[in-house]
PDB file of N, CA and C in Angstrom:
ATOM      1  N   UNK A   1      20.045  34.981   8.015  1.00  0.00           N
ATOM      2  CA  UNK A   1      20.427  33.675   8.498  1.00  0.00           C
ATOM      3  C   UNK A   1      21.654  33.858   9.393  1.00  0.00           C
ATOM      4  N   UNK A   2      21.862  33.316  10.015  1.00  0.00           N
ATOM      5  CA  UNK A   2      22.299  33.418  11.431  1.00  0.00           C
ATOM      6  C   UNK A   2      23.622  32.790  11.435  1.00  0.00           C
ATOM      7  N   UNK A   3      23.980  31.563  10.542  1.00  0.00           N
ATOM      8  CA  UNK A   3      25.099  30.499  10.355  1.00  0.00           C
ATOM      9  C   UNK A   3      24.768  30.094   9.073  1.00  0.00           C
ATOM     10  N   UNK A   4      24.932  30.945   7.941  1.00  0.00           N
ATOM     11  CA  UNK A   4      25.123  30.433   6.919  1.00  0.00           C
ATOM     12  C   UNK A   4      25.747  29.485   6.140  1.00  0.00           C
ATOM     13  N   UNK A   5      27.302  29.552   6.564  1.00  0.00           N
ATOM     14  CA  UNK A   5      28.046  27.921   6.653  1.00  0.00           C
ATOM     15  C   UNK A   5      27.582  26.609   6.989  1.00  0.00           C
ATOM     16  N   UNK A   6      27.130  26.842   8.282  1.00  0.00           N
ATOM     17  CA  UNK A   6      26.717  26.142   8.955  1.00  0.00           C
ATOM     18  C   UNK A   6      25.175  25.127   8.381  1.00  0.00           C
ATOM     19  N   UNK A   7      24.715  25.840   7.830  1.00  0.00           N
ATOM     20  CA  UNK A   7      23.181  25.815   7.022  1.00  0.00           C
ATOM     21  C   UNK A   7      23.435  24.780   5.943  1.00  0.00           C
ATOM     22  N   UNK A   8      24.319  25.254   5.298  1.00  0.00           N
ATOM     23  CA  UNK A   8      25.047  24.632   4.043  1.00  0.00           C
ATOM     24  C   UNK A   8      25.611  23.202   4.035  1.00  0.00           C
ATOM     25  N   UNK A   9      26.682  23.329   5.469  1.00  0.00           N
ATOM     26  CA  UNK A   9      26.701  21.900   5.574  1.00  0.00           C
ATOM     27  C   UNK A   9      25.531  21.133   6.151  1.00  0.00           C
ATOM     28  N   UNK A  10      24.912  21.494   6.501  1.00  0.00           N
ATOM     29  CA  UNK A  10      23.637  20.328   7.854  1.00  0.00           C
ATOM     30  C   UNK A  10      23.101  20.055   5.965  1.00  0.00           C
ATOM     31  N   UNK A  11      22.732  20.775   5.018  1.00  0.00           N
ATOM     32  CA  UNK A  11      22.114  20.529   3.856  1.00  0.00           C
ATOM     33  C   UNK A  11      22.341  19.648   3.188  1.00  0.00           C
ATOM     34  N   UNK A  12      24.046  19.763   2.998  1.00  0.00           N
ATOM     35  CA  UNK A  12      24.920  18.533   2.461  1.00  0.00           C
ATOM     36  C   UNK A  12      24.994  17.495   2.974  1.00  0.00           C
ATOM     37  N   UNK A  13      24.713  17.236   4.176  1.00  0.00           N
ATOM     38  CA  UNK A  13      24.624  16.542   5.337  1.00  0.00           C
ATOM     39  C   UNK A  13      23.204  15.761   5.293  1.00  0.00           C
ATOM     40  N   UNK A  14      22.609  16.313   5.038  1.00  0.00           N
ATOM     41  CA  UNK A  14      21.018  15.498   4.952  1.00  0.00           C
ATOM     42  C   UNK A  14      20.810  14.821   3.294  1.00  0.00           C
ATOM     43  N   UNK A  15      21.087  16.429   2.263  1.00  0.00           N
ATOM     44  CA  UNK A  15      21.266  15.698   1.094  1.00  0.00           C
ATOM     45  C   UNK A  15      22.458  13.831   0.940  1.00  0.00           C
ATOM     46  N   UNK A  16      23.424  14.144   1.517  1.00  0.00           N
ATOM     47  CA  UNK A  16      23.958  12.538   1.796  1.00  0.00           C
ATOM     48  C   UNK A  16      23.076  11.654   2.229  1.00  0.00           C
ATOM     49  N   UNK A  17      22.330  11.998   3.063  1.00  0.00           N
ATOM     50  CA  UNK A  17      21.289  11.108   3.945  1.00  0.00           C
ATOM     51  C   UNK A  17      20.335  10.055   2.940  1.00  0.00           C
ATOM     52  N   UNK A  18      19.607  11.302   2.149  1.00  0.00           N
ATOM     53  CA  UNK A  18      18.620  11.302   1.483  1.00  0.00           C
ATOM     54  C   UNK A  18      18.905  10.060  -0.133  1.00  0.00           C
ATOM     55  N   UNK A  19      20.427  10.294  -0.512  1.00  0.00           N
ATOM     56  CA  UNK A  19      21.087   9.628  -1.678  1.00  0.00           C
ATOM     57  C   UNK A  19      21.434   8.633  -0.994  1.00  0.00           C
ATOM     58  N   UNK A  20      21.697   7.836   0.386  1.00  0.00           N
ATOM     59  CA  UNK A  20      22.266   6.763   0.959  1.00  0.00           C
ATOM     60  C   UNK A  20      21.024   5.958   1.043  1.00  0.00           C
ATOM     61  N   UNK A  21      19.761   6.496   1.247  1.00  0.00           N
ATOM     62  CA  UNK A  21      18.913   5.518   1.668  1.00  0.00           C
ATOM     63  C   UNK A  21      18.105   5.154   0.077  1.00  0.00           C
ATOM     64  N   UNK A  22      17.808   4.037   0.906  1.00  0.00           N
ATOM     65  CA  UNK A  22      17.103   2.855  -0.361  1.00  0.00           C
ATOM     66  C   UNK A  22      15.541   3.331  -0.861  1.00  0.00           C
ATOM     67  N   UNK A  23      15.143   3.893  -0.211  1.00  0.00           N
ATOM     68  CA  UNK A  23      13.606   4.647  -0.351  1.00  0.00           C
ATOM     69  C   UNK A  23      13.801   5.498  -1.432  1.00  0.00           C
ATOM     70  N   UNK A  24      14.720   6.562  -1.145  1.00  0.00           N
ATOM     71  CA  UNK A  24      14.782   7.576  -1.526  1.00  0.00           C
ATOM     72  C   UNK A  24      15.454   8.066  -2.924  1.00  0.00           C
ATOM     73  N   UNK A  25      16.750   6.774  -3.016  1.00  0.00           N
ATOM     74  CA  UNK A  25      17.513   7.029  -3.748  1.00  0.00           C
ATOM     75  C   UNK A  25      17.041   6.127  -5.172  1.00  0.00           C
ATOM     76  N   UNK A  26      16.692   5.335  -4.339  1.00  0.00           N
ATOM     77  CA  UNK A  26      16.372   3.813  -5.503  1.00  0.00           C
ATOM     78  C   UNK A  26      14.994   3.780  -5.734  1.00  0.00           C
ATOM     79  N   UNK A  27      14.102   3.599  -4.749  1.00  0.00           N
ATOM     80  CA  UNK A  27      12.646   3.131  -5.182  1.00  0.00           C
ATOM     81  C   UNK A  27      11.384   4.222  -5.290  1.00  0.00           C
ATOM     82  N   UNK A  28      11.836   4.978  -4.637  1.00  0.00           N
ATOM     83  CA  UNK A  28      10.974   6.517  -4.643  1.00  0.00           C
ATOM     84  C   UNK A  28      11.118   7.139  -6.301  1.00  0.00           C
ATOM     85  N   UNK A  29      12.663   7.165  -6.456  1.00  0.00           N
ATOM     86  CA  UNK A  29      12.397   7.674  -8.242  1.00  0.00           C
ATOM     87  C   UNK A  29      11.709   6.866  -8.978  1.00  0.00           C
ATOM     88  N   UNK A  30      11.837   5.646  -8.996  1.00  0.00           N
ATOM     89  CA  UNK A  30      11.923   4.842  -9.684  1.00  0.00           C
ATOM     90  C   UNK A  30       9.990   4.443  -9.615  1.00  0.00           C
ATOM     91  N   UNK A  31       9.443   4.459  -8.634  1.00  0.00           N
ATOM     92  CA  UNK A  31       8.331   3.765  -8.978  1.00  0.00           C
ATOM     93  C   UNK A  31       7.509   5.275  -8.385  1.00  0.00           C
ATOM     94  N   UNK A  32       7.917   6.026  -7.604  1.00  0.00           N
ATOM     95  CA  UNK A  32       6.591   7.359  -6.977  1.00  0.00           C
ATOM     96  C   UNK A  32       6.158   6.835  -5.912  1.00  0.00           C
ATOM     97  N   UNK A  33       4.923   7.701  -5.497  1.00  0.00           N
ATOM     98  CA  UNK A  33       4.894   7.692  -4.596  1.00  0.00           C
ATOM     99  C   UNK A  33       3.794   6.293  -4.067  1.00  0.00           C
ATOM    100  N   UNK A  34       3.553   5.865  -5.199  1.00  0.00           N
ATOM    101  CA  UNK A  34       2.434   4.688  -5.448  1.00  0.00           C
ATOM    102  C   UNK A  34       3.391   3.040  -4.652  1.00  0.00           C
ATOM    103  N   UNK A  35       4.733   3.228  -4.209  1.00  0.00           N
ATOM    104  CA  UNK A  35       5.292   2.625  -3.793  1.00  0.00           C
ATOM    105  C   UNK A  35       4.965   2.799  -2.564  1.00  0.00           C
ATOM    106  N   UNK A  36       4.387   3.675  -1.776  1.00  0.00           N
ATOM    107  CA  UNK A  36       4.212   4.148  -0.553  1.00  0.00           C
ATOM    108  C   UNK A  36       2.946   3.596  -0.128  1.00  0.00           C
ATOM    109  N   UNK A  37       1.905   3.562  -0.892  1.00  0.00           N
ATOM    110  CA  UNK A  37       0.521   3.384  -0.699  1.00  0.00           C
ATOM    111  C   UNK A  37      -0.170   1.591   0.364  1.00  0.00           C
ATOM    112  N   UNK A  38       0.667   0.660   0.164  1.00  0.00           N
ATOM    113  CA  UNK A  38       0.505  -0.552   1.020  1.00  0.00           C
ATOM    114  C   UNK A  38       1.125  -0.154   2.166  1.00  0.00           C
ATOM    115  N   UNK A  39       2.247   0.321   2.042  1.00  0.00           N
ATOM    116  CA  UNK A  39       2.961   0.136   3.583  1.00  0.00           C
ATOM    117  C   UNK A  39       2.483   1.447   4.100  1.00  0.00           C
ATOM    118  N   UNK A  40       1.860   2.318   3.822  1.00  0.00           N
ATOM    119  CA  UNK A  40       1.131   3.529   4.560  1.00  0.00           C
ATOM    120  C   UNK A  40       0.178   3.145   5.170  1.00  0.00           C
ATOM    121  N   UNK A  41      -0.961   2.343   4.034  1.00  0.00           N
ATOM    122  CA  UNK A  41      -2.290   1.647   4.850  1.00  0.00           C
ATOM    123  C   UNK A  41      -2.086   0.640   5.270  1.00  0.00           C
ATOM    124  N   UNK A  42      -1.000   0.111   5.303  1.00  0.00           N
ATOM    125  CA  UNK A  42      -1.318  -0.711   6.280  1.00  0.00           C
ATOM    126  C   UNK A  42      -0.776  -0.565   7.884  1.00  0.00           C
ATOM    127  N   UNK A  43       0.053   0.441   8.045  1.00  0.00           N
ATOM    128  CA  UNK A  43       0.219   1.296   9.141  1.00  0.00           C
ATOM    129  C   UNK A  43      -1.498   2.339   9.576  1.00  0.00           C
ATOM    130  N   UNK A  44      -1.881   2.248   8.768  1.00  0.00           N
ATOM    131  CA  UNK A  44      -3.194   2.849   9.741  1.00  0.00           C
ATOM    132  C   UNK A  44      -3.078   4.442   9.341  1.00  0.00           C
ATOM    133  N   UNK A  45      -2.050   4.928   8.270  1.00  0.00           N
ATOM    134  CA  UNK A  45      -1.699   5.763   8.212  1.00  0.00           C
ATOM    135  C   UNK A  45      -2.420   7.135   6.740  1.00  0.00           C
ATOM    136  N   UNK A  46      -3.141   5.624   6.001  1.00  0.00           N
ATOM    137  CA  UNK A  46      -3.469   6.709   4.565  1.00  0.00           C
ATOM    138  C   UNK A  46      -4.630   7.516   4.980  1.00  0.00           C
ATOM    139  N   UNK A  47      -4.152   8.989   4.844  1.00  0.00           N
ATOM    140  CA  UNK A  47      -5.640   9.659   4.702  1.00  0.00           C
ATOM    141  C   UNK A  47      -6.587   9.244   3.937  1.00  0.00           C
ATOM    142  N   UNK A  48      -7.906   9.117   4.220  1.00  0.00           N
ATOM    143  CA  UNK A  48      -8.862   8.795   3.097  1.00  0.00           C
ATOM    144  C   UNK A  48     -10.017   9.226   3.779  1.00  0.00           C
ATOM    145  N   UNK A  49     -11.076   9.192   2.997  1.00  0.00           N
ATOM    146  CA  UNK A  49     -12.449   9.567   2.992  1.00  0.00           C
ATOM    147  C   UNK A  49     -12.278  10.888   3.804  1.00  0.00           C
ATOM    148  N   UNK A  50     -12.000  11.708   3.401  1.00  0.00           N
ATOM    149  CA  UNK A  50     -11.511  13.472   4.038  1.00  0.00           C
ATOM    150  C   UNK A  50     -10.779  13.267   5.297  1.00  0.00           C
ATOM    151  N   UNK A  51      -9.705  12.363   5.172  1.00  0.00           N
ATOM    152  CA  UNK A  51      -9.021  12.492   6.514  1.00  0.00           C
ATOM    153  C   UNK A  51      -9.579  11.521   7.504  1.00  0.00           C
ATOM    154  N   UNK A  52     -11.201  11.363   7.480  1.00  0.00           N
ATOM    155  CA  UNK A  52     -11.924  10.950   8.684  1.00  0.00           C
ATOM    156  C   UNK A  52     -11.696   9.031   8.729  1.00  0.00           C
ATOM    157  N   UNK A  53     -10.714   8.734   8.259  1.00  0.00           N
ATOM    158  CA  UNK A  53      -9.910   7.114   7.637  1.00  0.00           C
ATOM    159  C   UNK A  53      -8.644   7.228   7.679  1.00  0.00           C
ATOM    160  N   UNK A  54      -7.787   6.025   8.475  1.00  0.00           N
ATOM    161  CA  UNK A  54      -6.596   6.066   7.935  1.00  0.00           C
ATOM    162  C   UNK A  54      -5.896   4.583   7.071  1.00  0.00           C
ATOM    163  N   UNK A  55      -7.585   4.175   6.705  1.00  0.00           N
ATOM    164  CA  UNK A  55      -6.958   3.070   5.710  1.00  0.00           C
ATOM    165  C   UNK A  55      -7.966   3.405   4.881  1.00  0.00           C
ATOM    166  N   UNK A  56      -7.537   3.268   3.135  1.00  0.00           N
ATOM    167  CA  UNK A  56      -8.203   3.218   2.247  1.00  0.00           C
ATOM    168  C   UNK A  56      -8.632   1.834   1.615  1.00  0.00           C
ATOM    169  N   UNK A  57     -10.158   1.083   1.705  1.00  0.00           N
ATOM    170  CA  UNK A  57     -10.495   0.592   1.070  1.00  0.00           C
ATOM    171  C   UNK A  57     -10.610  -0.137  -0.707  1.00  0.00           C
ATOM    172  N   UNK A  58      -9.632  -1.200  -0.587  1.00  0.00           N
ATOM    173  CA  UNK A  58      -9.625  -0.986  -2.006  1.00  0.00           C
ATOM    174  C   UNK A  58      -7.941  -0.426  -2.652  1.00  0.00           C
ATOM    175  N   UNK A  59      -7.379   0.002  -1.741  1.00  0.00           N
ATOM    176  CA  UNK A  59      -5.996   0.481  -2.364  1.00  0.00           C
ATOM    177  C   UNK A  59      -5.145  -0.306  -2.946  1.00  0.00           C
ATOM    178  N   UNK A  60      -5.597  -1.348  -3.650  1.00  0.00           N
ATOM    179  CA  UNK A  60      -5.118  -2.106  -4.184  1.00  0.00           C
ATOM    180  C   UNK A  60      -5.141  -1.766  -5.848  1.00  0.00           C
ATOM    181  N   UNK A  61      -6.009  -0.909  -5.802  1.00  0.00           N
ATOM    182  CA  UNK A  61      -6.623  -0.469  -7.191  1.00  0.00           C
ATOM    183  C   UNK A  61      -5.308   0.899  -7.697  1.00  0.00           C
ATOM    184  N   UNK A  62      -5.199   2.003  -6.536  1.00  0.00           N
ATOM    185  CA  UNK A  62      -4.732   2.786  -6.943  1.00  0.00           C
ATOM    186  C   UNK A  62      -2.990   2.521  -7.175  1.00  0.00           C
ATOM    187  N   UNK A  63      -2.656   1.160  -6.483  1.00  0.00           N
ATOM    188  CA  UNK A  63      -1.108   0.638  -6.744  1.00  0.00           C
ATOM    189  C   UNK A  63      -0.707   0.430  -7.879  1.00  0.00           C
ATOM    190  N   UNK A  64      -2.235  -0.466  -8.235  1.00  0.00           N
ATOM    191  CA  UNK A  64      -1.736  -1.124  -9.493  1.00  0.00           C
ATOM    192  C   UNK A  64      -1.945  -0.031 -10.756  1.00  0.00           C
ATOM    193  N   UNK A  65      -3.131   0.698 -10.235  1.00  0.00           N
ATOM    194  CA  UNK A  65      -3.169   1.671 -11.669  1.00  0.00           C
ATOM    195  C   UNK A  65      -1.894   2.811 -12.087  1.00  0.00           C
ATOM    196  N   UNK A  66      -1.274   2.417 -11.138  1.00  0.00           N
ATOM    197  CA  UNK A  66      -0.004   3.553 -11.070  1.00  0.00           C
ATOM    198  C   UNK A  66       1.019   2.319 -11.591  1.00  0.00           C
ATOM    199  N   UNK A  67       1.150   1.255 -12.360  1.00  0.00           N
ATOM    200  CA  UNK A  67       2.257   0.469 -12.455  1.00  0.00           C
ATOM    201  C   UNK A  67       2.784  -0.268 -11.583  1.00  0.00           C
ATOM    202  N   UNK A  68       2.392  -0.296 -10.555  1.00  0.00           N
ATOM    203  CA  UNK A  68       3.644  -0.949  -9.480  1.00  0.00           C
ATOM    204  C   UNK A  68       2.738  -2.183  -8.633  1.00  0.00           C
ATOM    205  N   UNK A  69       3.040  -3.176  -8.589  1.00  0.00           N
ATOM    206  CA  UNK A  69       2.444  -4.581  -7.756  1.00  0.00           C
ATOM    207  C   UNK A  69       3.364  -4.637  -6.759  1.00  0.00           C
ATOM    208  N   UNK A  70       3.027  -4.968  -5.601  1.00  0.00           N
ATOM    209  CA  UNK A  70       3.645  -5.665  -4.397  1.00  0.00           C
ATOM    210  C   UNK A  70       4.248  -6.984  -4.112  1.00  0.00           C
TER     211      UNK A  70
END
């Protein structure tokens, strides 16, 4: 490694990032990744049916079976 110091802080630096934001710090532990699943599909974004989809049908099922309602 090339800037080992350097490495260390950008780390500490992102780790801050990562504990400041509300996703990450608060609702990501707290509920997984099943918190992700509406606002992914509905961006056009969930892989499904092998990739060849980027909304899953029905993902209403896998929110709730994971605990978490919208």
């Amino acid at each position: 490694m090339a800037d080992p110091k350097g490495f260390k802080e950008a780390v500490k630096a992102v780790i801050g990032f990562v504990q400041q934001d509300h996703m990450s710090s608060g609702v990501m532990p707290k509920l997984g990744t099943a918190a992700l699943v509406a606002p992914v599909n509905s961006l056009g974004a969930f892989p499904s049916y092998n990739a060849r989809k980027g909304t899953l049908d029905g993902w209403e099922r896998i929110q709730w079976r994971n605990g978490w309602r919208s």
